[in-house]
PDB file of N, CA and C in Angstrom:
ATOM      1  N   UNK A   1     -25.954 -16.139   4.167  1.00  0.00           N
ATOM      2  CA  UNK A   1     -24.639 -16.187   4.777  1.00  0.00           C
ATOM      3  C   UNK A   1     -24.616 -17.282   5.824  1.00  0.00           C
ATOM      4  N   UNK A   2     -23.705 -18.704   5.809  1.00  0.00           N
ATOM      5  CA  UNK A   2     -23.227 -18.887   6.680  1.00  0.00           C
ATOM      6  C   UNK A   2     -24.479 -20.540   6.479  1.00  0.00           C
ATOM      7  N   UNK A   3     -24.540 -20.672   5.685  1.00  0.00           N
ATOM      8  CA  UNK A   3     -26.101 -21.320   5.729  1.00  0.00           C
ATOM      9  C   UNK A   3     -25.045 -22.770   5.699  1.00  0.00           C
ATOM     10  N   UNK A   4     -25.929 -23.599   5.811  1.00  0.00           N
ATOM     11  CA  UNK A   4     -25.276 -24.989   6.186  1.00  0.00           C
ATOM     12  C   UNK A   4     -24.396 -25.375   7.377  1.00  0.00           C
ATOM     13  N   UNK A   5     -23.531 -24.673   7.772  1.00  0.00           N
ATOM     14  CA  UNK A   5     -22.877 -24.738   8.937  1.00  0.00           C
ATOM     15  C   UNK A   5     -23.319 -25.073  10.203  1.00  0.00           C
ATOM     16  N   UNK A   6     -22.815 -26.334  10.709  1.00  0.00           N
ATOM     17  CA  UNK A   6     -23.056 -26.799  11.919  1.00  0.00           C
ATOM     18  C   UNK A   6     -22.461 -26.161  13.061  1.00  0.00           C
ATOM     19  N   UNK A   7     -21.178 -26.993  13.000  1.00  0.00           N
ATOM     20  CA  UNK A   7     -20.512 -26.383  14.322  1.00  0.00           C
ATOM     21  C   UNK A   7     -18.965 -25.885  13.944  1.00  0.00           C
ATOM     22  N   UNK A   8     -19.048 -25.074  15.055  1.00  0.00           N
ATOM     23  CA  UNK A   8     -17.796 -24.564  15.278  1.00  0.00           C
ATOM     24  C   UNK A   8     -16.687 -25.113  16.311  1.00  0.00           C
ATOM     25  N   UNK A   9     -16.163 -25.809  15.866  1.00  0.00           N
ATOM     26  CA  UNK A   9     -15.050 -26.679  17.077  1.00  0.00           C
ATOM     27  C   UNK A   9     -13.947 -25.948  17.608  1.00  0.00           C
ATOM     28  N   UNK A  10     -13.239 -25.636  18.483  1.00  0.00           N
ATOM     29  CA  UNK A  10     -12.611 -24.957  19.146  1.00  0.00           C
ATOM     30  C   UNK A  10     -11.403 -25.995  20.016  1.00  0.00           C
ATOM     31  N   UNK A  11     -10.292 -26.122  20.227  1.00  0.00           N
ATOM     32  CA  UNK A  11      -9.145 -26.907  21.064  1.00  0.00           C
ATOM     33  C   UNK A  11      -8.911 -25.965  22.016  1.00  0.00           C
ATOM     34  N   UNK A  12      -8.869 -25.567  23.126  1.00  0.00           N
ATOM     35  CA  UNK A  12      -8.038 -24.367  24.096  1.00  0.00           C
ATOM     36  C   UNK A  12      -7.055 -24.922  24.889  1.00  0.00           C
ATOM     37  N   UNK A  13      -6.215 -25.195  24.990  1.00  0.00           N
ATOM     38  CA  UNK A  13      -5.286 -26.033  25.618  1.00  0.00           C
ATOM     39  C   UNK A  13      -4.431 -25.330  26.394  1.00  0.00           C
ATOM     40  N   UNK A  14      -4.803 -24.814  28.152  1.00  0.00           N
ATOM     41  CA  UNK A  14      -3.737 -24.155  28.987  1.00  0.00           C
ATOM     42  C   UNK A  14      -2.805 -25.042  29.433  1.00  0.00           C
ATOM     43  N   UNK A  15      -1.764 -25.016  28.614  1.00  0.00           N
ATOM     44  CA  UNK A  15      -0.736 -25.738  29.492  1.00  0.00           C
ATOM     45  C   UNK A  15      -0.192 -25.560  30.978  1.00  0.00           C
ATOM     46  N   UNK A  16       0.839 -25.907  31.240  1.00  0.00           N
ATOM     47  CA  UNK A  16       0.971 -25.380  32.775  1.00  0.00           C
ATOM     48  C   UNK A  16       1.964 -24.765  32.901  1.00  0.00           C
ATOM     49  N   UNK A  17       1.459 -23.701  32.719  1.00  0.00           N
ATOM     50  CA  UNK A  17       2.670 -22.115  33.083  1.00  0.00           C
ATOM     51  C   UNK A  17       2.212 -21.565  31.993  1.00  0.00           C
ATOM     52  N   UNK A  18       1.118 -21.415  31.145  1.00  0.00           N
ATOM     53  CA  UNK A  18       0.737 -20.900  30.540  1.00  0.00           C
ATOM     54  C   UNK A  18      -0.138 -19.991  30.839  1.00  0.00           C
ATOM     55  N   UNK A  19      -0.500 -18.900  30.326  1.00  0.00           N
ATOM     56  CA  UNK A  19      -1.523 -17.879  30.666  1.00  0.00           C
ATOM     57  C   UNK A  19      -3.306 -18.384  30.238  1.00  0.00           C
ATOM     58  N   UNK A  20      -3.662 -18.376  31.231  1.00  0.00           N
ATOM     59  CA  UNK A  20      -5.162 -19.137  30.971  1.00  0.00           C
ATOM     60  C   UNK A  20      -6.119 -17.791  30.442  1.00  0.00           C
ATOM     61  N   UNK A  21      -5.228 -16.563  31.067  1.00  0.00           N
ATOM     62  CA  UNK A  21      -6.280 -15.328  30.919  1.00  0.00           C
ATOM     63  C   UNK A  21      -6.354 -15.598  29.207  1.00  0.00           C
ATOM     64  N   UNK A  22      -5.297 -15.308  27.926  1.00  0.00           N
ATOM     65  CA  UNK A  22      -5.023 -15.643  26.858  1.00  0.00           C
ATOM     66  C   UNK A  22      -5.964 -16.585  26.224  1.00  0.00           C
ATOM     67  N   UNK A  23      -6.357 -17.635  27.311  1.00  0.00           N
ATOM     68  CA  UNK A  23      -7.303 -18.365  26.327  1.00  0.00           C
ATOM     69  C   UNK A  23      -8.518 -17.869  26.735  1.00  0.00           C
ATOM     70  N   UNK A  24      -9.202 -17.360  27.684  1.00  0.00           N
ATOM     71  CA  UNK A  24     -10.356 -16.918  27.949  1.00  0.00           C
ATOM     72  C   UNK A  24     -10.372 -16.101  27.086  1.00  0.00           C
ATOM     73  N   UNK A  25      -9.694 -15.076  26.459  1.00  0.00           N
ATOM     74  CA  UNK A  25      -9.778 -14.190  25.888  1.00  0.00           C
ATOM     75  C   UNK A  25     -10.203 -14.482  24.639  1.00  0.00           C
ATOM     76  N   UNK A  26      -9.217 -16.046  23.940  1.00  0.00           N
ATOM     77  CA  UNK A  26      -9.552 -16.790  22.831  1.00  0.00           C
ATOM     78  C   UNK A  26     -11.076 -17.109  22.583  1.00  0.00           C
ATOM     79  N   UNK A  27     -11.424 -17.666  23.681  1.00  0.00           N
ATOM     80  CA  UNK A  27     -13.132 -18.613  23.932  1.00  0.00           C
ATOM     81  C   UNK A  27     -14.176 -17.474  23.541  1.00  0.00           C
ATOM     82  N   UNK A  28     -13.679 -16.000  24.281  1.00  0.00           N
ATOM     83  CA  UNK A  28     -14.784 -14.919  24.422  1.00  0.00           C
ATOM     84  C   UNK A  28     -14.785 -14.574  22.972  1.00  0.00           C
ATOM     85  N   UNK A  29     -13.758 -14.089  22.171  1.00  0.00           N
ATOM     86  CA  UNK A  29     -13.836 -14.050  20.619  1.00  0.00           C
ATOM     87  C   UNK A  29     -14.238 -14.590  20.109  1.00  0.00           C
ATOM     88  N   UNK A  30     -14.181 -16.153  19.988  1.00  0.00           N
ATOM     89  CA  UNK A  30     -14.766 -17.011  19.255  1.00  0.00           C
ATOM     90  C   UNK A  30     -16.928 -16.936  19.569  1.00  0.00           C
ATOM     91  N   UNK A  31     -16.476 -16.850  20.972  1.00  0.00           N
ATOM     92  CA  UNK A  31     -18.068 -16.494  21.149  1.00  0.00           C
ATOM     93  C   UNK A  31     -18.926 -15.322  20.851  1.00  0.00           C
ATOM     94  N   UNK A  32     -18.026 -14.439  20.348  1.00  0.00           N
ATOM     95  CA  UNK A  32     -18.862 -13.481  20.071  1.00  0.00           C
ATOM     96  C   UNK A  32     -19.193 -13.103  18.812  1.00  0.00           C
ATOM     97  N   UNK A  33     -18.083 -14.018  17.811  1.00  0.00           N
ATOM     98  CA  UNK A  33     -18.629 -14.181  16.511  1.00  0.00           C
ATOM     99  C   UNK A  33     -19.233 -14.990  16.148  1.00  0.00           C
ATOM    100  N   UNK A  34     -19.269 -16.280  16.311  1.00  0.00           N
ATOM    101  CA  UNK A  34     -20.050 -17.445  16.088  1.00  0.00           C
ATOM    102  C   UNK A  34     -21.553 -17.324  15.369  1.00  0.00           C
ATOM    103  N   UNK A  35     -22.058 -16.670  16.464  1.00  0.00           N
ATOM    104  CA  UNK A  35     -23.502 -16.024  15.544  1.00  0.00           C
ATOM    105  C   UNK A  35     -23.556 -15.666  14.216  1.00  0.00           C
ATOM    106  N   UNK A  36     -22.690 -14.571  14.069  1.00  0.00           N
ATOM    107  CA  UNK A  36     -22.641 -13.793  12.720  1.00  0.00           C
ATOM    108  C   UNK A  36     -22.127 -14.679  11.423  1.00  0.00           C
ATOM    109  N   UNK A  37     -21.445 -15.864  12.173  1.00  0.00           N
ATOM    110  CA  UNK A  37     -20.870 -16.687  11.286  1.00  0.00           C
ATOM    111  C   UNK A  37     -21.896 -17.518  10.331  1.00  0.00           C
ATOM    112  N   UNK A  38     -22.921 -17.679  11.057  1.00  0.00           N
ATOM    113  CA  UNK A  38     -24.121 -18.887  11.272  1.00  0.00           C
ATOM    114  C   UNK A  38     -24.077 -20.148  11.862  1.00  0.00           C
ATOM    115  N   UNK A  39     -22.891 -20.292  12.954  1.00  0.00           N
ATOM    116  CA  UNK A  39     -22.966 -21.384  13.387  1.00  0.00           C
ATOM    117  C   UNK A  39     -24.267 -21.535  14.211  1.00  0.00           C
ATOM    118  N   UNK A  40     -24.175 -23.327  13.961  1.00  0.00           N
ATOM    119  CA  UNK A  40     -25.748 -23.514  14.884  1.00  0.00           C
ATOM    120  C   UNK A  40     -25.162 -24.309  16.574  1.00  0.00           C
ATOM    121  N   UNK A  41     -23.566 -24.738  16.326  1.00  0.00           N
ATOM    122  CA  UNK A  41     -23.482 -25.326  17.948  1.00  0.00           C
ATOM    123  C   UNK A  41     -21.891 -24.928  17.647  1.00  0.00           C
ATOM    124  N   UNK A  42     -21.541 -25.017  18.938  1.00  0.00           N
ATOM    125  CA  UNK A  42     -20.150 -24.380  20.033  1.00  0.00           C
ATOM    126  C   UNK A  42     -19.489 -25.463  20.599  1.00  0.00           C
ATOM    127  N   UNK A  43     -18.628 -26.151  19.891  1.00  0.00           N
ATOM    128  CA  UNK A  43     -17.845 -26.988  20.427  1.00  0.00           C
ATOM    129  C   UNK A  43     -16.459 -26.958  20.944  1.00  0.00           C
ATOM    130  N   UNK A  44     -16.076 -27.502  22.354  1.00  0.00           N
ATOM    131  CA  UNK A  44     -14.419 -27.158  22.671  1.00  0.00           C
ATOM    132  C   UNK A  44     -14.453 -28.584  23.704  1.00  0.00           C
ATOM    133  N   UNK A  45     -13.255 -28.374  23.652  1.00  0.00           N
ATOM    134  CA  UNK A  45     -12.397 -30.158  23.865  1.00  0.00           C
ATOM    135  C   UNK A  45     -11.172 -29.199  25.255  1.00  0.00           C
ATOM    136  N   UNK A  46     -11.760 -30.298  26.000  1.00  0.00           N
ATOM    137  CA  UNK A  46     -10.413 -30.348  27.425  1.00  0.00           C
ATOM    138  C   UNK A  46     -10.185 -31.547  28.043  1.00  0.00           C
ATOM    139  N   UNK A  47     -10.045 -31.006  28.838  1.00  0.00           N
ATOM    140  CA  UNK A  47      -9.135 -32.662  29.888  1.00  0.00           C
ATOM    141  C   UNK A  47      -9.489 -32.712  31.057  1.00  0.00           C
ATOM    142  N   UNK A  48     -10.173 -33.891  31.612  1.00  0.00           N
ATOM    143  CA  UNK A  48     -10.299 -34.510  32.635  1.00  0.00           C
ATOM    144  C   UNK A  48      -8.875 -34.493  34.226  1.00  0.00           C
ATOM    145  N   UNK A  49      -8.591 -33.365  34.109  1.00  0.00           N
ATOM    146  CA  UNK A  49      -8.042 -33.961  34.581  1.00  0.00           C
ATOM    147  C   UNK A  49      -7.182 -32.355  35.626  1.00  0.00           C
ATOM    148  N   UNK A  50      -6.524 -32.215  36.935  1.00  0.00           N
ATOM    149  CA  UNK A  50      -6.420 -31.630  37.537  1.00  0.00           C
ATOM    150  C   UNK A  50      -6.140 -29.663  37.153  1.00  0.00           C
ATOM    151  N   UNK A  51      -5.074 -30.022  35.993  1.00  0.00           N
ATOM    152  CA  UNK A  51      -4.731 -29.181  35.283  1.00  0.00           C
ATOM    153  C   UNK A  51      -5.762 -28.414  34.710  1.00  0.00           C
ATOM    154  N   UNK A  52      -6.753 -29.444  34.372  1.00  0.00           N
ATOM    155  CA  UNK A  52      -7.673 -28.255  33.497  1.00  0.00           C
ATOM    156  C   UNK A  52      -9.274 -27.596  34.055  1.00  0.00           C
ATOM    157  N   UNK A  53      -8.760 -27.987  35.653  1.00  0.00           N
ATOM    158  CA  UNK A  53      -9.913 -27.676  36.025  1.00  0.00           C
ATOM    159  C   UNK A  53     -10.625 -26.437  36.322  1.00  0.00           C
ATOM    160  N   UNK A  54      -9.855 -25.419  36.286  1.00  0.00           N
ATOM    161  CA  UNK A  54     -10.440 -23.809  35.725  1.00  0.00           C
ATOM    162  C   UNK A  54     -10.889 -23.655  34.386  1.00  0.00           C
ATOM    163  N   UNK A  55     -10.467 -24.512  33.386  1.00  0.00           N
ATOM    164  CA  UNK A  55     -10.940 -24.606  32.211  1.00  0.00           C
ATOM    165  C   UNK A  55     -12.384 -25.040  31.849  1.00  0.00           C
ATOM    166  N   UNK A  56     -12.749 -26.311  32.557  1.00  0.00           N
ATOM    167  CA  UNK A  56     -13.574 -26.948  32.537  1.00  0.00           C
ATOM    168  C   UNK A  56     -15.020 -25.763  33.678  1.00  0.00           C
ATOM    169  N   UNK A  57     -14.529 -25.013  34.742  1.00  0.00           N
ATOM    170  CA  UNK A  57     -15.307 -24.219  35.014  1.00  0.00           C
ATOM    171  C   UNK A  57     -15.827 -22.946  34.542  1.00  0.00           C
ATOM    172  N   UNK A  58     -14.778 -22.555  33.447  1.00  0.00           N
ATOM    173  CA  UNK A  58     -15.451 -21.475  33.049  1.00  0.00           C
ATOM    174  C   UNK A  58     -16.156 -21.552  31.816  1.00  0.00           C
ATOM    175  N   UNK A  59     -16.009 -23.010  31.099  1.00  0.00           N
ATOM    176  CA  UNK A  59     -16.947 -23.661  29.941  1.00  0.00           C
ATOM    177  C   UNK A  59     -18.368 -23.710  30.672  1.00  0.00           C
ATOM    178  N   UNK A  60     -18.375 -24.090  31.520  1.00  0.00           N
ATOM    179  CA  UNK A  60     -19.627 -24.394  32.696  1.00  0.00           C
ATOM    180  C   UNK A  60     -20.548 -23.351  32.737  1.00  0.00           C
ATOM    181  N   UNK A  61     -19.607 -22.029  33.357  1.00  0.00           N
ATOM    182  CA  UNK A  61     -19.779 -20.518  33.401  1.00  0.00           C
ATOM    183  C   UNK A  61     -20.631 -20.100  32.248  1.00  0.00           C
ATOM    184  N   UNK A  62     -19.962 -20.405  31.490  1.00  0.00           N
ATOM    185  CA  UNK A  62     -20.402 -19.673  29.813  1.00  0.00           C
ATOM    186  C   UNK A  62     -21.769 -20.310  29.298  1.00  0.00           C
ATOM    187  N   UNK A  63     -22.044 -21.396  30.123  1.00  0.00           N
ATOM    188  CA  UNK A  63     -23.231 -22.049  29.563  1.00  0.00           C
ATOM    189  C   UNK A  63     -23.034 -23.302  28.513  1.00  0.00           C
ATOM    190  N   UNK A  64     -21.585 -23.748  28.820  1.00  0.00           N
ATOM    191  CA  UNK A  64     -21.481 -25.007  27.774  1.00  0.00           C
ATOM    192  C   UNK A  64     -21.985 -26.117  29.341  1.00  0.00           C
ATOM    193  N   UNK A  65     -21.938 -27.531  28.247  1.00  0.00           N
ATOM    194  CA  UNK A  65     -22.611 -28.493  28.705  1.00  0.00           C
ATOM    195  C   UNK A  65     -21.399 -29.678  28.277  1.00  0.00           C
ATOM    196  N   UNK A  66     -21.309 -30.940  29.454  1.00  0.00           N
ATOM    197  CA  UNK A  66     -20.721 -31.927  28.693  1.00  0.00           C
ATOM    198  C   UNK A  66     -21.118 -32.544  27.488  1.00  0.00           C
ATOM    199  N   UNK A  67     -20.737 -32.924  26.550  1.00  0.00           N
ATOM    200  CA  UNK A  67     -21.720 -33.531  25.356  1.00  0.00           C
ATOM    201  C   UNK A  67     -20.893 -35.486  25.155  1.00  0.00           C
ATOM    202  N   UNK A  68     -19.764 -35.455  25.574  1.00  0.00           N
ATOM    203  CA  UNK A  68     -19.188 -35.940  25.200  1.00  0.00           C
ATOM    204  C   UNK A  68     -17.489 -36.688  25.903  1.00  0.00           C
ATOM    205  N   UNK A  69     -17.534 -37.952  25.703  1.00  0.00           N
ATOM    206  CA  UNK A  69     -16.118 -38.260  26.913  1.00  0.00           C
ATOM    207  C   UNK A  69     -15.101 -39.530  26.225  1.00  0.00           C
ATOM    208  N   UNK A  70     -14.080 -39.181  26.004  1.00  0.00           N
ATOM    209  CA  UNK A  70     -13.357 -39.951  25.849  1.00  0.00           C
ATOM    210  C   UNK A  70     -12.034 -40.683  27.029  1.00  0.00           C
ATOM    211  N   UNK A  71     -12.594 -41.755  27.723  1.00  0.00           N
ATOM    212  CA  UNK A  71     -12.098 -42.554  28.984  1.00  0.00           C
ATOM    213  C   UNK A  71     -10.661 -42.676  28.194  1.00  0.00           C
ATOM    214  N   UNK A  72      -9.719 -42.524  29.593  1.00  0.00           N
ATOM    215  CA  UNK A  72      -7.912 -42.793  28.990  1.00  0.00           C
ATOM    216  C   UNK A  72      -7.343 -42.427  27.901  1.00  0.00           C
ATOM    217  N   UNK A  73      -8.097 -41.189  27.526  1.00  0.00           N
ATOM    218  CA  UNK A  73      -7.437 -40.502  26.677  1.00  0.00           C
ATOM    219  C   UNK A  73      -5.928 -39.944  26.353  1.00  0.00           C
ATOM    220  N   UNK A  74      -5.871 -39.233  27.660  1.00  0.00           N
ATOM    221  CA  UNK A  74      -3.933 -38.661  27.982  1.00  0.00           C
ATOM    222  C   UNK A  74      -3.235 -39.814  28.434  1.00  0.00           C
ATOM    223  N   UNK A  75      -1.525 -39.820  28.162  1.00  0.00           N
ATOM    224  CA  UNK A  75      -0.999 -41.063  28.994  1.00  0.00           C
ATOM    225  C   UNK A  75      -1.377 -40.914  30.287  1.00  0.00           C
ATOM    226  N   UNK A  76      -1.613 -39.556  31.222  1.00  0.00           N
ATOM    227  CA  UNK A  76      -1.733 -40.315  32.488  1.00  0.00           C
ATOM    228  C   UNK A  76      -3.008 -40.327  32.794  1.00  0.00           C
ATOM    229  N   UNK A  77      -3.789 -40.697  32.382  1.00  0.00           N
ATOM    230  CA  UNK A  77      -4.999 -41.646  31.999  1.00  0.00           C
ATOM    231  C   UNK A  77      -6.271 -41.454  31.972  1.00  0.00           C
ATOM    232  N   UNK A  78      -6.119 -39.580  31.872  1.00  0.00           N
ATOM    233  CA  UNK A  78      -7.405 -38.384  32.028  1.00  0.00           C
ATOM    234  C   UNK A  78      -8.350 -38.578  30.713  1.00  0.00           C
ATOM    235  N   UNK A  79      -9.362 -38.270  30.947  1.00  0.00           N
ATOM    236  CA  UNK A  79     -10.063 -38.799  29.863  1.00  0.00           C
ATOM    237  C   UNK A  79     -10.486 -37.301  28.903  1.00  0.00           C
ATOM    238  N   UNK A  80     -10.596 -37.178  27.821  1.00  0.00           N
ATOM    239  CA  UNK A  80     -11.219 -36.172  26.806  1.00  0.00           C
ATOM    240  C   UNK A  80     -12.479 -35.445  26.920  1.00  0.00           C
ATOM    241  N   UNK A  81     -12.538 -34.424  27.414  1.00  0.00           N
ATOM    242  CA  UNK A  81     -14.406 -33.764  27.629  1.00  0.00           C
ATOM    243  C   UNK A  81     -14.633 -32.622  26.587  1.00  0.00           C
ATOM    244  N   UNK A  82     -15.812 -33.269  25.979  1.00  0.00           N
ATOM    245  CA  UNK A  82     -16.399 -32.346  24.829  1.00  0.00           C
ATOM    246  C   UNK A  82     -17.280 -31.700  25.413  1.00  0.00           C
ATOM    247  N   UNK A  83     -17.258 -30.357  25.564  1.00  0.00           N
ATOM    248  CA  UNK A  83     -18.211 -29.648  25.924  1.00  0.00           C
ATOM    249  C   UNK A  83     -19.298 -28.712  24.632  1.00  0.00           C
ATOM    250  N   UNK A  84     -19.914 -28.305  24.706  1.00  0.00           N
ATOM    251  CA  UNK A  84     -21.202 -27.670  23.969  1.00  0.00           C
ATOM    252  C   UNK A  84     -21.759 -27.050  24.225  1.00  0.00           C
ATOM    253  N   UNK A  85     -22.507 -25.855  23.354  1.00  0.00           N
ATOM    254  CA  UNK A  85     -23.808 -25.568  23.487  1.00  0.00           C
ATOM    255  C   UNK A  85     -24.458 -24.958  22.160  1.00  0.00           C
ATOM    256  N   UNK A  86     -25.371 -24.806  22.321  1.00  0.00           N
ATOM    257  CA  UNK A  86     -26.256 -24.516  21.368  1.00  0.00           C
ATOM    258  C   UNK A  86     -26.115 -22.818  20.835  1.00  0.00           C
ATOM    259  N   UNK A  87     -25.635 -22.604  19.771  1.00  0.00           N
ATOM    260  CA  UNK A  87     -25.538 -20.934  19.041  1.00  0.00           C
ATOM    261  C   UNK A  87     -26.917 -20.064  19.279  1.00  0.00           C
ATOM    262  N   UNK A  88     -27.554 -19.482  19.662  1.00  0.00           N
ATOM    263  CA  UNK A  88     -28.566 -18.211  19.724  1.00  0.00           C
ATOM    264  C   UNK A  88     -28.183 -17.581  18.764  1.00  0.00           C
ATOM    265  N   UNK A  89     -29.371 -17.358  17.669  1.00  0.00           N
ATOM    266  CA  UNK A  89     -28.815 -16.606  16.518  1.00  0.00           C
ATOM    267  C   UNK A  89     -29.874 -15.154  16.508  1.00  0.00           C
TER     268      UNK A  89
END
């Protein structure tokens, strides 16, 4: 089961006035199946940038890692952060 599978990519995108609890809730699901799935890495994508900075701390929290950056990504000129970590199976 599940054999070949790399990663699992994930988007969480709290907009602003959006409920962030909703996506934590999203991240924790996804993390708690992942294993069973056979993924071997945990990938999610945010933003550099003021808005997403509870986002970016509770990726931190959870044990993800930056992996990855895309400079001037958004028009106002925040750059793309791939965060990661490694699946425990």
């Amino acid at each position: 089961m599940g054999a070949g599978r790399e990663c699992l990519a994930v988007v969480v995108c709290s907009a602003p006035g959006t409920s962030w609890k909703r996506d934590r809730q999203r991240v924790n699901g996804f993390d708690n199946r992942k294993s069973q799935a056979g993924y071997k890495n945990f990938l999610i994508e945010t933003y550099d940038s003021p808005t997403f900075e509870k986002a970016r701390s509770f990726y931190k929290a959870k044990g993800f890692s930056e992996i990855g950056r895309i400079e001037d990504y958004l028009p106002d000129g925040a750059a793309m952060i791939v965060f990661g970590k490694r699946i425990q199976n």
